[in-house]
N, C-alpha and C. Protein backbone atom coordinates (compact mmCIF):
# COMPACT_ATOMS: atom_id res chain seq x y z
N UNK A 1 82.61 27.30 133.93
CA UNK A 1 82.30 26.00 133.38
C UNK A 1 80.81 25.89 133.05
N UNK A 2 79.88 26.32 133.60
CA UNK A 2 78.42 26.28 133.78
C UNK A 2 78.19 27.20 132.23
N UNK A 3 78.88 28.43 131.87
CA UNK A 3 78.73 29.14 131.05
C UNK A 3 79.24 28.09 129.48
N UNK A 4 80.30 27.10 129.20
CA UNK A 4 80.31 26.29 128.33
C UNK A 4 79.85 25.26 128.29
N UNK A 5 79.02 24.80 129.32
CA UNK A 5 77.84 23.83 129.37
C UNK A 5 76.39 24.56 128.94
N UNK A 6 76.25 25.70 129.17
CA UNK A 6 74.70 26.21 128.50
C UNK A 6 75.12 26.51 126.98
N UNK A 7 76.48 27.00 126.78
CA UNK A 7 76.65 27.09 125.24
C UNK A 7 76.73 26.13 124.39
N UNK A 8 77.13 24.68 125.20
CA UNK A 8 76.90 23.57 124.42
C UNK A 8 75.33 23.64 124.60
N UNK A 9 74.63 23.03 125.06
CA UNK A 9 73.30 22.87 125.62
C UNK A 9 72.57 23.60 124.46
N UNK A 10 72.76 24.77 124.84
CA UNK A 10 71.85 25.98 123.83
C UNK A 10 72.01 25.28 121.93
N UNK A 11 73.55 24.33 121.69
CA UNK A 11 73.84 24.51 120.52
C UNK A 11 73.07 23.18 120.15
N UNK A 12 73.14 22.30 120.93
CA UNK A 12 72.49 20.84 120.69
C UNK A 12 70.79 21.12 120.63
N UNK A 13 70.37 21.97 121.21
CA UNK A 13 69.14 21.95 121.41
C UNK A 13 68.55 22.57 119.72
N UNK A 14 69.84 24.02 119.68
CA UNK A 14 68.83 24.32 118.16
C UNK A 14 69.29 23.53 117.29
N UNK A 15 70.51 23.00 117.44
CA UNK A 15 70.05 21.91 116.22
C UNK A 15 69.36 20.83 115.73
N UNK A 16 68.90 20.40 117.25
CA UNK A 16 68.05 19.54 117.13
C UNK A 16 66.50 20.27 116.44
N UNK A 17 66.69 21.39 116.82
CA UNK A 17 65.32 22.18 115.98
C UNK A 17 65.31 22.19 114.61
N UNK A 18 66.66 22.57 114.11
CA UNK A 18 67.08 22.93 112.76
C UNK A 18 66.73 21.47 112.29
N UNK A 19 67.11 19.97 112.67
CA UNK A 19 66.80 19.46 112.00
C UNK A 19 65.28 18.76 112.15
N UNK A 20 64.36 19.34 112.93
CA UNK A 20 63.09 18.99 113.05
C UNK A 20 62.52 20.16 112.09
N UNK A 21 62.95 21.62 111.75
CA UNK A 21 62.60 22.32 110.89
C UNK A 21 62.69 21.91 109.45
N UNK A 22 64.16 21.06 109.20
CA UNK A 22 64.36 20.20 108.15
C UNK A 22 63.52 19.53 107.60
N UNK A 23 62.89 18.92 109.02
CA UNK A 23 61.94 17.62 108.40
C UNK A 23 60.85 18.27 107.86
N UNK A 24 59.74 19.07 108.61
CA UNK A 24 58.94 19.63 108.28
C UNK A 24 59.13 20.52 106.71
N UNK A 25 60.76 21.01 106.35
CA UNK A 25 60.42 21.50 105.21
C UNK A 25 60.15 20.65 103.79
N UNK A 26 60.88 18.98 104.38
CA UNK A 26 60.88 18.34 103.29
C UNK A 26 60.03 17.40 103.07
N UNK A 27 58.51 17.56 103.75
CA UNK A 27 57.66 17.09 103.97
C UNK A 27 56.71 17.16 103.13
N UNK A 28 55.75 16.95 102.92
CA UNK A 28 54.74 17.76 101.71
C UNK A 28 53.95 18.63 102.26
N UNK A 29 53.68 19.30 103.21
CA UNK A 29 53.23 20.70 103.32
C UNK A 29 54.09 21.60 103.80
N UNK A 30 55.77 21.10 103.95
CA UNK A 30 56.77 22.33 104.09
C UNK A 30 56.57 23.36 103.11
N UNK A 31 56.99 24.51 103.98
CA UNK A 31 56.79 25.56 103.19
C UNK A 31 58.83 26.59 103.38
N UNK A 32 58.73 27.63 102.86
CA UNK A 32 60.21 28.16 102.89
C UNK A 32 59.90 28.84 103.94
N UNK A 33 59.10 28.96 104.93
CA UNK A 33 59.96 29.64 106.03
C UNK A 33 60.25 28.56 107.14
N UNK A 34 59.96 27.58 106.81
CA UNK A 34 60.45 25.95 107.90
C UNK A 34 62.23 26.12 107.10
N UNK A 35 62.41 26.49 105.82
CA UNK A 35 63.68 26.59 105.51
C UNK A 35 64.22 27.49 106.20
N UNK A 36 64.08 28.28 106.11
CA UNK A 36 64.37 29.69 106.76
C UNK A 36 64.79 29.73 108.61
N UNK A 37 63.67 28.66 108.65
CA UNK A 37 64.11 27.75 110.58
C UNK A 37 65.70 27.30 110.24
N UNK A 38 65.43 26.66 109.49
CA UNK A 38 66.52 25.79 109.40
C UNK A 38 67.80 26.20 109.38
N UNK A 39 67.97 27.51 108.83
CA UNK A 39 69.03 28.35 108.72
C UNK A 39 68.99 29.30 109.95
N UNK A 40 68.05 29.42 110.49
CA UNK A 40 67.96 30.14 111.68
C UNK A 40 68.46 29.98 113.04
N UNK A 41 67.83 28.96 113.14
CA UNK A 41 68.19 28.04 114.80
C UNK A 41 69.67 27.70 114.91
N UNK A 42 70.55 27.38 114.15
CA UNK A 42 71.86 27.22 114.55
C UNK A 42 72.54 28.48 114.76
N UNK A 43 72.16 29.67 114.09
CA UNK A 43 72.60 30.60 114.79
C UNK A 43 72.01 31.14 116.37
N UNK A 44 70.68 30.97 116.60
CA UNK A 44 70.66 31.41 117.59
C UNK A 44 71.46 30.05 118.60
N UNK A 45 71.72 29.07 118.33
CA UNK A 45 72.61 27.86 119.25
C UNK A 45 73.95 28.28 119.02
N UNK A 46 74.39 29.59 118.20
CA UNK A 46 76.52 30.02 118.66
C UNK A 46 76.01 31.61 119.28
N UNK A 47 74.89 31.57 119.56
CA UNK A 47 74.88 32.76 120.04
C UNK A 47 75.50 33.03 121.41
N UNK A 48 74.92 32.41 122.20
CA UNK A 48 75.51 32.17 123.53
C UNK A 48 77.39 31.89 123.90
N UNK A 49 77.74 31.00 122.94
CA UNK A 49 78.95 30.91 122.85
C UNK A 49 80.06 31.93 122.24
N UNK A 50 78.98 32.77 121.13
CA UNK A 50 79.68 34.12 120.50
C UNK A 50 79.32 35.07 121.76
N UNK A 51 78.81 35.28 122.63
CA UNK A 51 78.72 35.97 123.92
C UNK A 51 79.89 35.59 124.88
N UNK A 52 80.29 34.46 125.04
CA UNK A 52 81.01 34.02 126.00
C UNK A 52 82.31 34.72 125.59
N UNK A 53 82.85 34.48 124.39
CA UNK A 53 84.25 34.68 123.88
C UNK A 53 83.97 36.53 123.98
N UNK A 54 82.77 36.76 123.32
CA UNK A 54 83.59 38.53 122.90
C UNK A 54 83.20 38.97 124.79
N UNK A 55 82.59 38.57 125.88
CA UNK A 55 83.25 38.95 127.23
C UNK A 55 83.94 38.27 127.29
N UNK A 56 84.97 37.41 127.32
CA UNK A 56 86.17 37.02 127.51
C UNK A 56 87.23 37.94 126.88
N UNK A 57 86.92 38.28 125.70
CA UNK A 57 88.03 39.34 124.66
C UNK A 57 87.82 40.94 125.29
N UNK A 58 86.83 41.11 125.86
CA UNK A 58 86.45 42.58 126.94
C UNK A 58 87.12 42.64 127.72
N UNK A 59 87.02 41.79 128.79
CA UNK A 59 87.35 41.13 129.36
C UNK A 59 88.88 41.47 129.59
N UNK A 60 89.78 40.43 128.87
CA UNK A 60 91.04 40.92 128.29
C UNK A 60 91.65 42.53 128.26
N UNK A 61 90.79 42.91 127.32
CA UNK A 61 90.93 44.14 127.19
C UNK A 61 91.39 45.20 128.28
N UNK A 62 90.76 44.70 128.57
CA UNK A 62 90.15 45.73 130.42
C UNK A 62 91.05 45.58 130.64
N UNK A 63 91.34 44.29 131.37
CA UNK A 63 92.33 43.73 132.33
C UNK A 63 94.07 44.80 131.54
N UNK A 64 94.05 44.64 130.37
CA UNK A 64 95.44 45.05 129.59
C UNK A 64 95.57 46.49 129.75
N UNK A 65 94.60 47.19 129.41
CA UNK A 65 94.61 48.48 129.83
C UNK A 65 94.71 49.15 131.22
N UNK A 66 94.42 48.89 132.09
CA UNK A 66 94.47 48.78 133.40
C UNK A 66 93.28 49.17 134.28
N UNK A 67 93.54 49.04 135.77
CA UNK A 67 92.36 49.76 136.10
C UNK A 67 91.62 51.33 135.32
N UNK A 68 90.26 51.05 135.82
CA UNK A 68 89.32 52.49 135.59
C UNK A 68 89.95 53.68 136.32
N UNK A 69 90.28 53.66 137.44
CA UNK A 69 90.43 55.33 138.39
C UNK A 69 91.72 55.36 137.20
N UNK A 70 92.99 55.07 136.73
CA UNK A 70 93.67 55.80 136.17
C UNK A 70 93.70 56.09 134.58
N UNK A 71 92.44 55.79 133.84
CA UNK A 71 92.29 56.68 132.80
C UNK A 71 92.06 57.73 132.98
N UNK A 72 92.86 58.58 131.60
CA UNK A 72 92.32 60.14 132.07
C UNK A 72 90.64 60.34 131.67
N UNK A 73 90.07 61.10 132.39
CA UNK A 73 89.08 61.79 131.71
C UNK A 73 87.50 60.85 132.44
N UNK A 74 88.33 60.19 133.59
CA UNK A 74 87.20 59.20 134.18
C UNK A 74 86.96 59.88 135.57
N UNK A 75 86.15 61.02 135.18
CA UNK A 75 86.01 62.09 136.53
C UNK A 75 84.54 60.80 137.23
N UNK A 76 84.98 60.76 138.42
CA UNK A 76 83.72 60.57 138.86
C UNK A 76 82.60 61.10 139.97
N UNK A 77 83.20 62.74 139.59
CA UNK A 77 82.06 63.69 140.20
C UNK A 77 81.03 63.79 139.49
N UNK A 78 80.05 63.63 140.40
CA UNK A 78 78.29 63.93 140.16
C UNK A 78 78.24 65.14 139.58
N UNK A 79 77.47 64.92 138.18
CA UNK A 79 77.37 66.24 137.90
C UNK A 79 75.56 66.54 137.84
N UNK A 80 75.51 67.61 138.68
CA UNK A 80 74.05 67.62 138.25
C UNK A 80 72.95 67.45 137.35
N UNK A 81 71.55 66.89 137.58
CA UNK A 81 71.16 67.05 136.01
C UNK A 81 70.12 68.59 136.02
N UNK A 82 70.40 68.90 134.60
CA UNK A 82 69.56 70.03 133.85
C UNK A 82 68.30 70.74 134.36
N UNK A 83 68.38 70.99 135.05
CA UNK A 83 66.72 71.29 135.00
C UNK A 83 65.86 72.08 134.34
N UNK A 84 64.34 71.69 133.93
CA UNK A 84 63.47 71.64 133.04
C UNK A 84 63.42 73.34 133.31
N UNK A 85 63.26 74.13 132.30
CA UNK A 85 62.44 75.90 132.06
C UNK A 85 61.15 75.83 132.46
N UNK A 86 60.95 76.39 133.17
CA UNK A 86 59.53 76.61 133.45
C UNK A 86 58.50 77.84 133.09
N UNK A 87 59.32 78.86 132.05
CA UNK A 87 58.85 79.54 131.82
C UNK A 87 58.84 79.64 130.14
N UNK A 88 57.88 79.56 129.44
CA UNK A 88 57.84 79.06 127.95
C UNK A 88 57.04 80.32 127.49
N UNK A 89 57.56 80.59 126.62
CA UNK A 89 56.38 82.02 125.95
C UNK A 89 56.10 80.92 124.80
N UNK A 90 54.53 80.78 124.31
CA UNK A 90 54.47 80.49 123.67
C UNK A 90 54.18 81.16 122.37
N UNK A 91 54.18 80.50 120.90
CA UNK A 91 54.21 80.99 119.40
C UNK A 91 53.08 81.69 119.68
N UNK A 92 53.20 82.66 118.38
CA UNK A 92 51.84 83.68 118.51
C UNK A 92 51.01 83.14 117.22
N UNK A 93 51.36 82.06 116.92
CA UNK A 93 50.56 81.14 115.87
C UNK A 93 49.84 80.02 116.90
N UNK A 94 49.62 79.99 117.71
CA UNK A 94 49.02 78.81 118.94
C UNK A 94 47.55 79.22 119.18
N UNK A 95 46.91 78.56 119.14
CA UNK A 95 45.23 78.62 119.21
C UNK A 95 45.12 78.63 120.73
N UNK A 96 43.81 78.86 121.67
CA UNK A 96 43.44 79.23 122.82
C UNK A 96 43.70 78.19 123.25
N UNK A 97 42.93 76.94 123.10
CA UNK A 97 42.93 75.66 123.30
C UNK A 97 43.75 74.85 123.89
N UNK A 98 44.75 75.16 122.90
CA UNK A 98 46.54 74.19 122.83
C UNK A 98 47.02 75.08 123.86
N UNK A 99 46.67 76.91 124.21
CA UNK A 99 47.41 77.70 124.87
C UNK A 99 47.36 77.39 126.59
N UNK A 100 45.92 77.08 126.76
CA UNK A 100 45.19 76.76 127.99
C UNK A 100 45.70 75.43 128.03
N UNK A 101 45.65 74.38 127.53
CA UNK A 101 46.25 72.83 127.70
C UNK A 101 48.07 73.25 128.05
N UNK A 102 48.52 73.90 127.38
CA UNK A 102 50.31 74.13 127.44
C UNK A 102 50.25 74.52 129.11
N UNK A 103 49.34 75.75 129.25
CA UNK A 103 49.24 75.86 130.90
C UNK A 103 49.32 75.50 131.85
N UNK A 104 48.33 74.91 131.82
CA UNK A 104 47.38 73.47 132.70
C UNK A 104 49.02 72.38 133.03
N UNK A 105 49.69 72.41 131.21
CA UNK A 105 50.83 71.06 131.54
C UNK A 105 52.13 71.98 132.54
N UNK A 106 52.26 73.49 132.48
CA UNK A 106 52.88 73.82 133.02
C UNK A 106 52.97 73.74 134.46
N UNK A 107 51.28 74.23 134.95
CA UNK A 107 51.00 74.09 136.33
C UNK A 107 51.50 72.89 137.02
N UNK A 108 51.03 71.92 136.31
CA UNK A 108 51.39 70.44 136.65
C UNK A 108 53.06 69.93 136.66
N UNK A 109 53.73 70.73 136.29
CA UNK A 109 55.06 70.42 136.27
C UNK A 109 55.16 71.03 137.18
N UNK A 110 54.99 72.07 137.68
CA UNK A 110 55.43 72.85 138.79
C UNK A 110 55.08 72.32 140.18
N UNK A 111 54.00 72.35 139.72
CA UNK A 111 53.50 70.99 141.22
C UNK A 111 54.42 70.15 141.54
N UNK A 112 54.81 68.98 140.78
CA UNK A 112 55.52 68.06 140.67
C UNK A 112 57.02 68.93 141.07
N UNK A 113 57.61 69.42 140.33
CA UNK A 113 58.89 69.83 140.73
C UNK A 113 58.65 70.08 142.74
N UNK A 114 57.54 70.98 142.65
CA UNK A 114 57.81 71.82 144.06
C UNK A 114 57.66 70.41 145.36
N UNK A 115 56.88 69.69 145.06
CA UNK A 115 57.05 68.40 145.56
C UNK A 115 58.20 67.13 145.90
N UNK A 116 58.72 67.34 144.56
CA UNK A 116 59.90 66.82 144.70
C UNK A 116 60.90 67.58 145.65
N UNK A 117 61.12 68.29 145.48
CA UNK A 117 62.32 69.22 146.47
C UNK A 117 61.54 69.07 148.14
């Protein structure tokens, strides 16, 4: 209930913008992007309410299909993650510079890894 009380709420409020954007466009120093409000703000006021319905239609969904553990293909073993190469040959087009900096970033990963464990 709280969720179709902020979607009303949210919708009264931008329209009350939309039509204070109104005023300002038909004012004599409105300009077209006070129009551009104007067309704006009522959408962001069904936004909230276009949220409510498509989780409600998810929602649905879910529920129709059935629980998660009996789809196939919903393993929920940990699978490890990847770990980073630590050994990089670098291009023989690489300047000293970039070669000694690539190093330096290697050392520093290694640190870090051996730390972590």
């Amino acid at each position: 209930m709280a969720i179709v009380a902020t979607s009303l709420v949210s919708l009264l409020v931008c329209c009350g913008l939309a039509w204070w954007q109104w005023d300002r466009f038909t004012s004599a120093n409105g300009t077209f992007q006070n129009l551009g409000y104007v067309l704006q703000w009522p959408l962001f006021g069904l936004f909230p309410a276009f949220m409510f319905w498509r989780i409600r239609q998810l929602r649905r969904k879910a529920e129709a299909e059935g629980p998660a553990e009996e789809q196939p293909g919903n393993d929920q073993a940990e699978v490890p993650a990847p770990r980073p190469r630590t050994e990089t040959v670098p291009p023989d087009d690489e300047d000293e510079e970039l070669a000694a900096y690539n190093r330096y970033l290697r050392e520093l990963n290694a640190r870090d890894q051996q730390a972590a464990e």
